[in-house]
N, C-alpha and C. Protein backbone atom coordinates (compact mmCIF):
# COMPACT_ATOMS: atom_id res chain seq x y z
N UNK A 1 13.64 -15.40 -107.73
CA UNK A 1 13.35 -13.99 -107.85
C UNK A 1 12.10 -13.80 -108.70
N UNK A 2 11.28 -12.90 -108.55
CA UNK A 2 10.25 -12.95 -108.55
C UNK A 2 10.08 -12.08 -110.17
N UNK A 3 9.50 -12.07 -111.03
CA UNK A 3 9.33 -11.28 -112.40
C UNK A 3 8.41 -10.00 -111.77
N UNK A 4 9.04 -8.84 -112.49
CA UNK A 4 8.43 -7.54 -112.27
C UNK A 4 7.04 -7.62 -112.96
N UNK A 5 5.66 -7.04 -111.83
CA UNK A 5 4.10 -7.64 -112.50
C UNK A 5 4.39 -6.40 -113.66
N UNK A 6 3.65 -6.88 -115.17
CA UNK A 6 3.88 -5.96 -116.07
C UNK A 6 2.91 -4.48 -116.05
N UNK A 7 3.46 -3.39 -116.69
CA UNK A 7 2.70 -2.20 -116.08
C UNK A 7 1.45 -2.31 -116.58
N UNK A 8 0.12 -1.90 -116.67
CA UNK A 8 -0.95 -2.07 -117.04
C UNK A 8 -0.84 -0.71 -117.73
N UNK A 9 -1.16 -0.65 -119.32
CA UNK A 9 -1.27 0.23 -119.94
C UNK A 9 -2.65 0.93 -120.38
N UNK A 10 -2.84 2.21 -120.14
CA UNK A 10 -4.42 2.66 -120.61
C UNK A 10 -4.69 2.49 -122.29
N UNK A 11 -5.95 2.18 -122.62
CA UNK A 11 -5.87 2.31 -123.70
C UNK A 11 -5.11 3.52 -125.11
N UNK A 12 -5.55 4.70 -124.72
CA UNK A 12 -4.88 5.84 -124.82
C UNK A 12 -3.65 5.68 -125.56
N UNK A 13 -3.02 4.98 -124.06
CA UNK A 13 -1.60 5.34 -124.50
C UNK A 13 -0.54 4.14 -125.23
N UNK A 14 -1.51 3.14 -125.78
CA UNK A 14 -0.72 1.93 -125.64
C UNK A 14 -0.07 2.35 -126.76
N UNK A 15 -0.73 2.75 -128.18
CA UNK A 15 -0.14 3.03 -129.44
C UNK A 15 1.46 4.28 -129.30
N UNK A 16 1.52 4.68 -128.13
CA UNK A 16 2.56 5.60 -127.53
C UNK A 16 3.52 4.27 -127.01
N UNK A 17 3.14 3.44 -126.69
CA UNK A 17 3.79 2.26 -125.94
C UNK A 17 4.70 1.39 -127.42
N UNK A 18 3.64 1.82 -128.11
CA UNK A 18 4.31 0.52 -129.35
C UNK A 18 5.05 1.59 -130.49
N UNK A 19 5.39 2.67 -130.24
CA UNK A 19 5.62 3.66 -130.44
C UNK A 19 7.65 3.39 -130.06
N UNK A 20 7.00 3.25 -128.77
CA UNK A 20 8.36 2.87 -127.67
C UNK A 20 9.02 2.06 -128.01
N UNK A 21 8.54 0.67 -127.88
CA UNK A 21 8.84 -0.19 -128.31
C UNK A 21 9.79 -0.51 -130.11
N UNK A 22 9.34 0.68 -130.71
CA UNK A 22 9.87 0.21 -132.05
C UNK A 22 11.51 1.43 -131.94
N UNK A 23 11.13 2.21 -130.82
CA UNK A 23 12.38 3.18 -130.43
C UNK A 23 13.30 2.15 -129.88
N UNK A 24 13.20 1.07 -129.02
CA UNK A 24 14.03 0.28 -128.15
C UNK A 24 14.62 -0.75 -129.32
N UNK A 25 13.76 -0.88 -130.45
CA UNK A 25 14.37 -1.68 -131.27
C UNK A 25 15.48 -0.73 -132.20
N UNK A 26 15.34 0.79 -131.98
CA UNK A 26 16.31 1.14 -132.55
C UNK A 26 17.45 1.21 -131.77
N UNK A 27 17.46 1.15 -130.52
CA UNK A 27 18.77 1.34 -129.60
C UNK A 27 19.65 0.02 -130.10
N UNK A 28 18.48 -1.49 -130.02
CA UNK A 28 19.22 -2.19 -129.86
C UNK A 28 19.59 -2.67 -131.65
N UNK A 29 18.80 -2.31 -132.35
CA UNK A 29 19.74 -1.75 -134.00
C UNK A 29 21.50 -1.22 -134.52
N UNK A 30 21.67 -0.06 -133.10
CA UNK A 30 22.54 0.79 -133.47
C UNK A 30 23.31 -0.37 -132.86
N UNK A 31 23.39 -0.89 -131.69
CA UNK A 31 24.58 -1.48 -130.60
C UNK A 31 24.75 -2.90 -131.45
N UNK A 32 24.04 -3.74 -132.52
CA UNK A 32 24.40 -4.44 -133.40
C UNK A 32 24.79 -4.29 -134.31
N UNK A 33 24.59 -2.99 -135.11
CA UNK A 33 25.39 -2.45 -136.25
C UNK A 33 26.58 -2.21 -135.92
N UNK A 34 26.91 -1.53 -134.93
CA UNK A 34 27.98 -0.92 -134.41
C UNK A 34 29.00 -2.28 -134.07
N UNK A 35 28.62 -3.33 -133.28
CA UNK A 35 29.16 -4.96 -132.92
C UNK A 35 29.25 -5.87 -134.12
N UNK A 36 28.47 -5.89 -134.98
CA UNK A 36 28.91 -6.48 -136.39
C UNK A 36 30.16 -5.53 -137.49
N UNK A 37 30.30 -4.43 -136.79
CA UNK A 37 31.20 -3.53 -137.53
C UNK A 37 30.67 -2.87 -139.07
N UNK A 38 29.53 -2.86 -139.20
CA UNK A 38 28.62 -1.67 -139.79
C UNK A 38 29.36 -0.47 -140.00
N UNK A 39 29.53 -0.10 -141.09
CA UNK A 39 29.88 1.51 -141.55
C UNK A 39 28.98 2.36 -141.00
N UNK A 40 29.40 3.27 -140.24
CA UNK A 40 28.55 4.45 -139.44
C UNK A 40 27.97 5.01 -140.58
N UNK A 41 28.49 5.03 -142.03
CA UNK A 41 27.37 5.90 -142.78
C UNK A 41 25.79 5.14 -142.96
N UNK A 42 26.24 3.85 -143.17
CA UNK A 42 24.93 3.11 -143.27
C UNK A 42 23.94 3.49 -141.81
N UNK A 43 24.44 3.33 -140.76
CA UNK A 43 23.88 2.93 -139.89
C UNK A 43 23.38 5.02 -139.63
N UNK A 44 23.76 5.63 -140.10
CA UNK A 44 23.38 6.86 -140.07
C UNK A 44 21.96 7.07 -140.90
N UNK A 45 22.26 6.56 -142.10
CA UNK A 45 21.00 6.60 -142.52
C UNK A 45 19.40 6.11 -142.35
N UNK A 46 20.20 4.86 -141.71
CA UNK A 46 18.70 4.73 -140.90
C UNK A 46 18.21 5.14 -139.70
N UNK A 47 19.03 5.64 -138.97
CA UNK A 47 19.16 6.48 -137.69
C UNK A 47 18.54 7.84 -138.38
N UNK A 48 18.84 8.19 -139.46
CA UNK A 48 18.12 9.61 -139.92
C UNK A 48 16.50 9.56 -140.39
N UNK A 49 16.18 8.45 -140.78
CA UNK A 49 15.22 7.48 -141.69
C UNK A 49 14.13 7.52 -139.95
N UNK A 50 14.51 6.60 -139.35
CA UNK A 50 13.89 6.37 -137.87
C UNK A 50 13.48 7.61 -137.64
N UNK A 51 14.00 8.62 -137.03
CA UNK A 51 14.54 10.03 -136.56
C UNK A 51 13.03 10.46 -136.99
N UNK A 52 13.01 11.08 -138.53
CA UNK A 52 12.02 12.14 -139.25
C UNK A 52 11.29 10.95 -139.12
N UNK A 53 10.73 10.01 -139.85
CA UNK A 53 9.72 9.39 -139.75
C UNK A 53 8.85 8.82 -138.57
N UNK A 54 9.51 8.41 -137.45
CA UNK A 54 8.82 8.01 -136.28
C UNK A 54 8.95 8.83 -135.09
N UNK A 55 10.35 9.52 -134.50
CA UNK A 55 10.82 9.74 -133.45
C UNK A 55 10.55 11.26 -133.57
N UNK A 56 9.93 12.26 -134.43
CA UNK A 56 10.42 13.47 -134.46
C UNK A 56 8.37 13.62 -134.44
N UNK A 57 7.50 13.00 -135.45
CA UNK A 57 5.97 12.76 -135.17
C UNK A 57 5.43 12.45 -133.79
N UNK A 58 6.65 11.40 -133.11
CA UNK A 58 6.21 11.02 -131.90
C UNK A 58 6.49 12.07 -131.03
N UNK A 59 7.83 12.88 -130.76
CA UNK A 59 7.91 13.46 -129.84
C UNK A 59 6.93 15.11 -130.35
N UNK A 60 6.66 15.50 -131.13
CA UNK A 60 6.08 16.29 -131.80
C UNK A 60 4.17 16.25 -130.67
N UNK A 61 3.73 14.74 -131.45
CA UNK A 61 2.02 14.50 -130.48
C UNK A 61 2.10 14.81 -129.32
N UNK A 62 3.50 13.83 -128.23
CA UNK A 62 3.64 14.12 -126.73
C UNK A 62 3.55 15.17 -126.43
N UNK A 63 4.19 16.35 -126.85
CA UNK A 63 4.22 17.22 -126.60
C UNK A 63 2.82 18.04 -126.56
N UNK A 64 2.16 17.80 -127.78
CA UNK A 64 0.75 18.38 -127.74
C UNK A 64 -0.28 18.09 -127.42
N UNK A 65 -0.30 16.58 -126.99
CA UNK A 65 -1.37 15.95 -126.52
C UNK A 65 -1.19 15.45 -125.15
N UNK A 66 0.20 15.07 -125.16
CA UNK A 66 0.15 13.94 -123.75
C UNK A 66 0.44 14.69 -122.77
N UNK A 67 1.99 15.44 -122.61
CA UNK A 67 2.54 16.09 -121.68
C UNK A 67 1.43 17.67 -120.98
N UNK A 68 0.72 18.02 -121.87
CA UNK A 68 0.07 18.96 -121.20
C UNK A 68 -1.41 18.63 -120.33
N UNK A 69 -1.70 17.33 -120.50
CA UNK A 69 -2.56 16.62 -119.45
C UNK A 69 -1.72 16.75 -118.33
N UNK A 70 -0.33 16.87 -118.21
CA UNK A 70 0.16 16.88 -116.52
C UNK A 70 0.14 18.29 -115.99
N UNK A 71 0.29 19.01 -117.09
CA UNK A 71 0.23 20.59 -116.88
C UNK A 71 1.86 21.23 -117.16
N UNK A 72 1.46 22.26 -118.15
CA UNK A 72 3.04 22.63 -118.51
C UNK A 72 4.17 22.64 -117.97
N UNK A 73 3.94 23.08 -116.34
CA UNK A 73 4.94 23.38 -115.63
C UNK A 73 5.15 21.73 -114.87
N UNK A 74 4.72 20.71 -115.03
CA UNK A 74 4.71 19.41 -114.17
C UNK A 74 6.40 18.91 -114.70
N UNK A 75 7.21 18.77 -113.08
CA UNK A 75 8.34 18.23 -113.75
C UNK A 75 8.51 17.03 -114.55
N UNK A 76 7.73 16.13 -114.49
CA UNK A 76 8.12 15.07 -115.49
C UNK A 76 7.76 15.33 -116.93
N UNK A 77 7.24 16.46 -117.26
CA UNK A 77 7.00 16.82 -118.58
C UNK A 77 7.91 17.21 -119.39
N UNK A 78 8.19 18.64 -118.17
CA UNK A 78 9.59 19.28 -118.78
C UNK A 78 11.00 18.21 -118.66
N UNK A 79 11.11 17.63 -117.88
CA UNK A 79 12.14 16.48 -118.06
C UNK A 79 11.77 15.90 -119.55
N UNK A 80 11.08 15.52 -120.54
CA UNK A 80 10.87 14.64 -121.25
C UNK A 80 10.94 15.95 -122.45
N UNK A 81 10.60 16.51 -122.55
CA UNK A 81 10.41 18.16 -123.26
C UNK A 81 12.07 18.01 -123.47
N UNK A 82 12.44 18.32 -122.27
CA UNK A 82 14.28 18.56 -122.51
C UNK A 82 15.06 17.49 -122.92
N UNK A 83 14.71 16.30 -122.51
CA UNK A 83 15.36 15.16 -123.02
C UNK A 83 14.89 14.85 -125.00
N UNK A 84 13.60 15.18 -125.47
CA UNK A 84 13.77 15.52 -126.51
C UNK A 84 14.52 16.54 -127.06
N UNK A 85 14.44 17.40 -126.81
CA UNK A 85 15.61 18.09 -127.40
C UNK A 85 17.02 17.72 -127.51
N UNK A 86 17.08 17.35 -126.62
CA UNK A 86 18.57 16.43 -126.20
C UNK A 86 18.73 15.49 -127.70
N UNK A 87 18.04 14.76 -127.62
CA UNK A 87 17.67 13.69 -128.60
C UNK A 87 17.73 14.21 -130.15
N UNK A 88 16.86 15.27 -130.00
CA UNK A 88 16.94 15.44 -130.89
C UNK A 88 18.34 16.15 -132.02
N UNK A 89 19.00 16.91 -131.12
CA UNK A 89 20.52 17.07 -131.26
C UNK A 89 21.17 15.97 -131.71
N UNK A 90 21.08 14.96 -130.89
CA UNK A 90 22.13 13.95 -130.76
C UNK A 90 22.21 13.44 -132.09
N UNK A 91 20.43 13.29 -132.59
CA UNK A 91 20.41 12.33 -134.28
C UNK A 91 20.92 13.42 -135.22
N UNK A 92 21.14 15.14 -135.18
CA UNK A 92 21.38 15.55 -135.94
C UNK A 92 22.95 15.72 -136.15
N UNK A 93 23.69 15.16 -134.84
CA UNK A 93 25.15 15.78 -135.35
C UNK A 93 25.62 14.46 -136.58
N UNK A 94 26.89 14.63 -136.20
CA UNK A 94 27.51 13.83 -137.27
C UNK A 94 27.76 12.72 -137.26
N UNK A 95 27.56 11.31 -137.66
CA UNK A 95 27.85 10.07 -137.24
C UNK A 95 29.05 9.74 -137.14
N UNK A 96 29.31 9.10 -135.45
CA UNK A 96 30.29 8.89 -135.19
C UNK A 96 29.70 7.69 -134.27
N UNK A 97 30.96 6.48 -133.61
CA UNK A 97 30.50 5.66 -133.19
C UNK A 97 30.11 6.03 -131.77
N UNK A 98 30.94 7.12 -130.86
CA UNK A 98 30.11 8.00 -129.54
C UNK A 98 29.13 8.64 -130.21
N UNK A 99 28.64 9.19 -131.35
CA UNK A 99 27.34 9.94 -131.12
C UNK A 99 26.50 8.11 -130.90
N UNK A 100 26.99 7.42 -131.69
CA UNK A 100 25.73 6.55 -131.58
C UNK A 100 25.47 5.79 -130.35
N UNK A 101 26.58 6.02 -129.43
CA UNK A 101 26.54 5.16 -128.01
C UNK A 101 26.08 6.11 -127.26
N UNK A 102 25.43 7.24 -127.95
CA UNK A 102 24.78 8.20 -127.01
C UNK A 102 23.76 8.21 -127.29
N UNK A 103 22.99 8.11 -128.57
CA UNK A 103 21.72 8.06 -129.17
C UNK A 103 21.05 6.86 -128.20
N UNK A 104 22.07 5.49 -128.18
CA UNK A 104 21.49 4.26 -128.08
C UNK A 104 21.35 4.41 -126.40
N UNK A 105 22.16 4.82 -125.55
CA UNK A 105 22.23 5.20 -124.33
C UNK A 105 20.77 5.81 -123.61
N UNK A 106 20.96 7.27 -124.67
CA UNK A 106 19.72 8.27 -124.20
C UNK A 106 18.06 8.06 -124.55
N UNK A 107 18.42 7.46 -125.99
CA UNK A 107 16.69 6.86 -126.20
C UNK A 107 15.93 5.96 -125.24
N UNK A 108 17.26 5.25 -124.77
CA UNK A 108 16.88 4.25 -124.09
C UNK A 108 16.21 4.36 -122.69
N UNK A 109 16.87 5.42 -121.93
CA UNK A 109 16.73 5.74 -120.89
C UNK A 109 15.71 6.62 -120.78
N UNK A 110 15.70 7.77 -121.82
CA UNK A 110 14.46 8.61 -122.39
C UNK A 110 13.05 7.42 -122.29
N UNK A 111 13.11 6.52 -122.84
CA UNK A 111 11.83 5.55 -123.22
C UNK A 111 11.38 4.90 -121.94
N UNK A 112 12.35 4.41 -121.80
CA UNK A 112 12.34 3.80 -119.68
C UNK A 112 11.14 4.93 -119.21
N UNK A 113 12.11 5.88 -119.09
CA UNK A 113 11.70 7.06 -117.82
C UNK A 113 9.69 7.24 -118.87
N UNK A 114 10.08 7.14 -119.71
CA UNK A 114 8.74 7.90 -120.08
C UNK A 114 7.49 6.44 -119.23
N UNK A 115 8.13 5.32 -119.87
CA UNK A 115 7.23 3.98 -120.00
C UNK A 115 7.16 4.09 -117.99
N UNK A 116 8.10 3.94 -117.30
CA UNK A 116 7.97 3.03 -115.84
C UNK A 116 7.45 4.56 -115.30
N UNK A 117 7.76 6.11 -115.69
CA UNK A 117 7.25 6.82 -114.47
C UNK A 117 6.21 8.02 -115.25
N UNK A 118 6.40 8.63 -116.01
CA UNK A 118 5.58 9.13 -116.89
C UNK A 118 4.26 9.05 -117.15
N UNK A 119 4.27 7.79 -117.64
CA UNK A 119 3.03 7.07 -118.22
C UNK A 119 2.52 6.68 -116.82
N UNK A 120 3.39 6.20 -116.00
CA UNK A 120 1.91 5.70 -114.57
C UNK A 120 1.78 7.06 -114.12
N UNK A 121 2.43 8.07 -113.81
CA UNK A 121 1.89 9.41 -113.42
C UNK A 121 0.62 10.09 -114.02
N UNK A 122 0.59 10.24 -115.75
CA UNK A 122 -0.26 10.21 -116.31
C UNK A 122 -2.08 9.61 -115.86
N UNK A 123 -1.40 8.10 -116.12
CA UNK A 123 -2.69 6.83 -115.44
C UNK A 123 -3.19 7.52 -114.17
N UNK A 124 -2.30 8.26 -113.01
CA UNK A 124 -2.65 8.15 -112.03
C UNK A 124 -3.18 9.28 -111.79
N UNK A 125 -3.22 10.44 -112.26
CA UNK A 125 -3.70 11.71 -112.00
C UNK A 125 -4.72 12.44 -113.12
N UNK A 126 -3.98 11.79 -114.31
CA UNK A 126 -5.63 12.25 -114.99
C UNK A 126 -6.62 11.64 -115.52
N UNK A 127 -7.78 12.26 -115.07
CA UNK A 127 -8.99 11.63 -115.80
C UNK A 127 -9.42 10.79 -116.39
N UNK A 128 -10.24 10.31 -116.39
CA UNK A 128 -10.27 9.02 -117.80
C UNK A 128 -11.05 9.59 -118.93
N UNK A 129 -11.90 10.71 -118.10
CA UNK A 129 -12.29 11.50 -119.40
C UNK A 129 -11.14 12.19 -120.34
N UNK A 130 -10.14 12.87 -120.03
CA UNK A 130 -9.42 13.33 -120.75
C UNK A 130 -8.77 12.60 -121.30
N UNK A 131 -8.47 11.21 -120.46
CA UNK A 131 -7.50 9.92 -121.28
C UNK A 131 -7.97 9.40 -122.62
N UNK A 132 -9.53 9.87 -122.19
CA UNK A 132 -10.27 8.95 -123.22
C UNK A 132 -9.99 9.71 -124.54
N UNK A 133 -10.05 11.20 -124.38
CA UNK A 133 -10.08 12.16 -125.35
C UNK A 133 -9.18 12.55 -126.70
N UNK A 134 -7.69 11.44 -125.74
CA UNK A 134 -6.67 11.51 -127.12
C UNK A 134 -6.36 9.61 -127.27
N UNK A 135 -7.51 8.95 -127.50
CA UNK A 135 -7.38 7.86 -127.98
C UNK A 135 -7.51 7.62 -129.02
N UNK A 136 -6.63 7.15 -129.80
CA UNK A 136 -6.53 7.07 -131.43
C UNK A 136 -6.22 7.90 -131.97
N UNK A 137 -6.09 8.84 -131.28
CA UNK A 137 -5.74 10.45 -131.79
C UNK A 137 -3.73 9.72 -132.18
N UNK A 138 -3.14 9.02 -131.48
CA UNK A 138 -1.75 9.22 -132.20
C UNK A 138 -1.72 8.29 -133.36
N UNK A 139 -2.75 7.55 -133.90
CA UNK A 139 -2.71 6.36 -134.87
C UNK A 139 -3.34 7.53 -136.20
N UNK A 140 -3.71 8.60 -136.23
CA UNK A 140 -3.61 9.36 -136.95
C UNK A 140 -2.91 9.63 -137.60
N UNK A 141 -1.27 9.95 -137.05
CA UNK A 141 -0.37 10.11 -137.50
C UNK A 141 0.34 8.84 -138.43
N UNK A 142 0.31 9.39 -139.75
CA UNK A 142 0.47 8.01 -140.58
C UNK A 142 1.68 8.21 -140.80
N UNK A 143 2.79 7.24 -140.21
CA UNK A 143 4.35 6.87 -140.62
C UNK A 143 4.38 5.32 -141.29
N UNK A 144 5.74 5.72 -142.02
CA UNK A 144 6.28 4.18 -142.34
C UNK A 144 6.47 3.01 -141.71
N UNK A 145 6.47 2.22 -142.11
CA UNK A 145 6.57 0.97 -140.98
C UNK A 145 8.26 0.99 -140.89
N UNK A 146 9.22 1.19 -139.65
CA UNK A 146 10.42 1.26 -139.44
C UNK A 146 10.80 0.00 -139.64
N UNK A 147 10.64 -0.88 -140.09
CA UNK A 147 11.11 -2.02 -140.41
C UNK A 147 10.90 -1.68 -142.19
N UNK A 148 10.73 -1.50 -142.40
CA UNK A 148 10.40 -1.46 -143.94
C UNK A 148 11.60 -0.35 -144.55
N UNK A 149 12.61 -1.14 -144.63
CA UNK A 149 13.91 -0.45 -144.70
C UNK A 149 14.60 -1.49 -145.29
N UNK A 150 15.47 -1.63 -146.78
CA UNK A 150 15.94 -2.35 -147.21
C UNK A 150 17.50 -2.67 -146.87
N UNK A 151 18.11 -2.10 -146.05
CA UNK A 151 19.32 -1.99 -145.61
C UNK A 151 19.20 -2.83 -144.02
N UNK A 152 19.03 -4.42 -143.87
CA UNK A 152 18.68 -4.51 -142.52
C UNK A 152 20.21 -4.59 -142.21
N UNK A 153 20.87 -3.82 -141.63
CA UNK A 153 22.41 -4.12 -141.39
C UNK A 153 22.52 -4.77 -139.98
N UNK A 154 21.30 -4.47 -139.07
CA UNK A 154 21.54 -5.43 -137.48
C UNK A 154 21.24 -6.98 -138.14
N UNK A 155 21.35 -7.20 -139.08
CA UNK A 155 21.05 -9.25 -139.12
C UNK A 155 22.29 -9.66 -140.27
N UNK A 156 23.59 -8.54 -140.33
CA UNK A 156 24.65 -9.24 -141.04
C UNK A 156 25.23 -9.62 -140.06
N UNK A 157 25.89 -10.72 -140.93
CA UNK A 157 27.02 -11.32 -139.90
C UNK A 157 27.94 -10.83 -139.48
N UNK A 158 28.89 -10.69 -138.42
CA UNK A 158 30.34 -10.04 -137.75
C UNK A 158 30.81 -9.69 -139.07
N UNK A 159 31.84 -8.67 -139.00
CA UNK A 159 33.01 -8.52 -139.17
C UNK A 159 34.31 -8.92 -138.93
N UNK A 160 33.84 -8.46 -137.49
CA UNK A 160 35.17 -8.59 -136.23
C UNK A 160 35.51 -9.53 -136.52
């Protein structure tokens, strides 16, 4: 079976890509905290920590920079528009081990949809002048490094 060829990313958007990427490391954060048997309060706090510092800046730029290159009304925008919100609910209720199999569920699928159809829609319809126009523009935004968290609770050992 043949390996899927990898997507070719514009410059633009790669820092949105590695963006992604540190979101997928939170899905797969929660589903090891949660499998080593992690106290949901711990694992809340860095889920809140992630949240304001990376996930709330990120979906914040998309919104103002990326998604309106497709044009307000373009459905894959508003799909991603609503699925933040979604998201963003989800990190605010109360920690429980279903909110977190929903966080880890929906980011995940949220990040997919943005990375495999989003982002090539983007590539494929607009400009390179306008692509060009918000490059570096999201490395502006100065966050913490999400690893830089003294509580690594996905690298204890089981419980169970």
């Amino acid at each position: 079976m043949e390996k899927p060829t990898p997507i070719k990313r514009h410059e633009a958007l790669k820092p949105l890509s590695r963006d992604h990427h540190h979101g997928l490391l939170l899905c797969w954060k929660i589903r090891e905290g949660l499998k080593r048997g992690v106290s949901l309060e711990r694992i809340k706090k860095y889920t809140d920590f992630f949240f304001t510092s990376q996930l709330r800046p990120h979906f914040r730029f998309e919104e103002a920079e990326i998604f309106p290159l497709l044009g307000e009304d373009h459905p894959m925008a508003q799909r991603a528009i609503n699925e933040h919100s979604r998201l963003e609910s989800l990190f605010k209720e109360e920690a429980g081990e279903a909110g977190f199999h929903s966080i880890e569920k929906e980011l995940n699928r949220h990040i997919r949809f943005e990375e495999r159809e989003l982002f090539r829609e983007l590539q494929e319809t607009v400009s390179e002048e306008k692509l060009q126009n918000i490059t570096n523009k999201e490395e502006e935004i100065i966050t913490p490094d999400p690893d830089d968290w003294d509580d690594k609770f996905w690298q204890e050992t089981s419980k169970a």
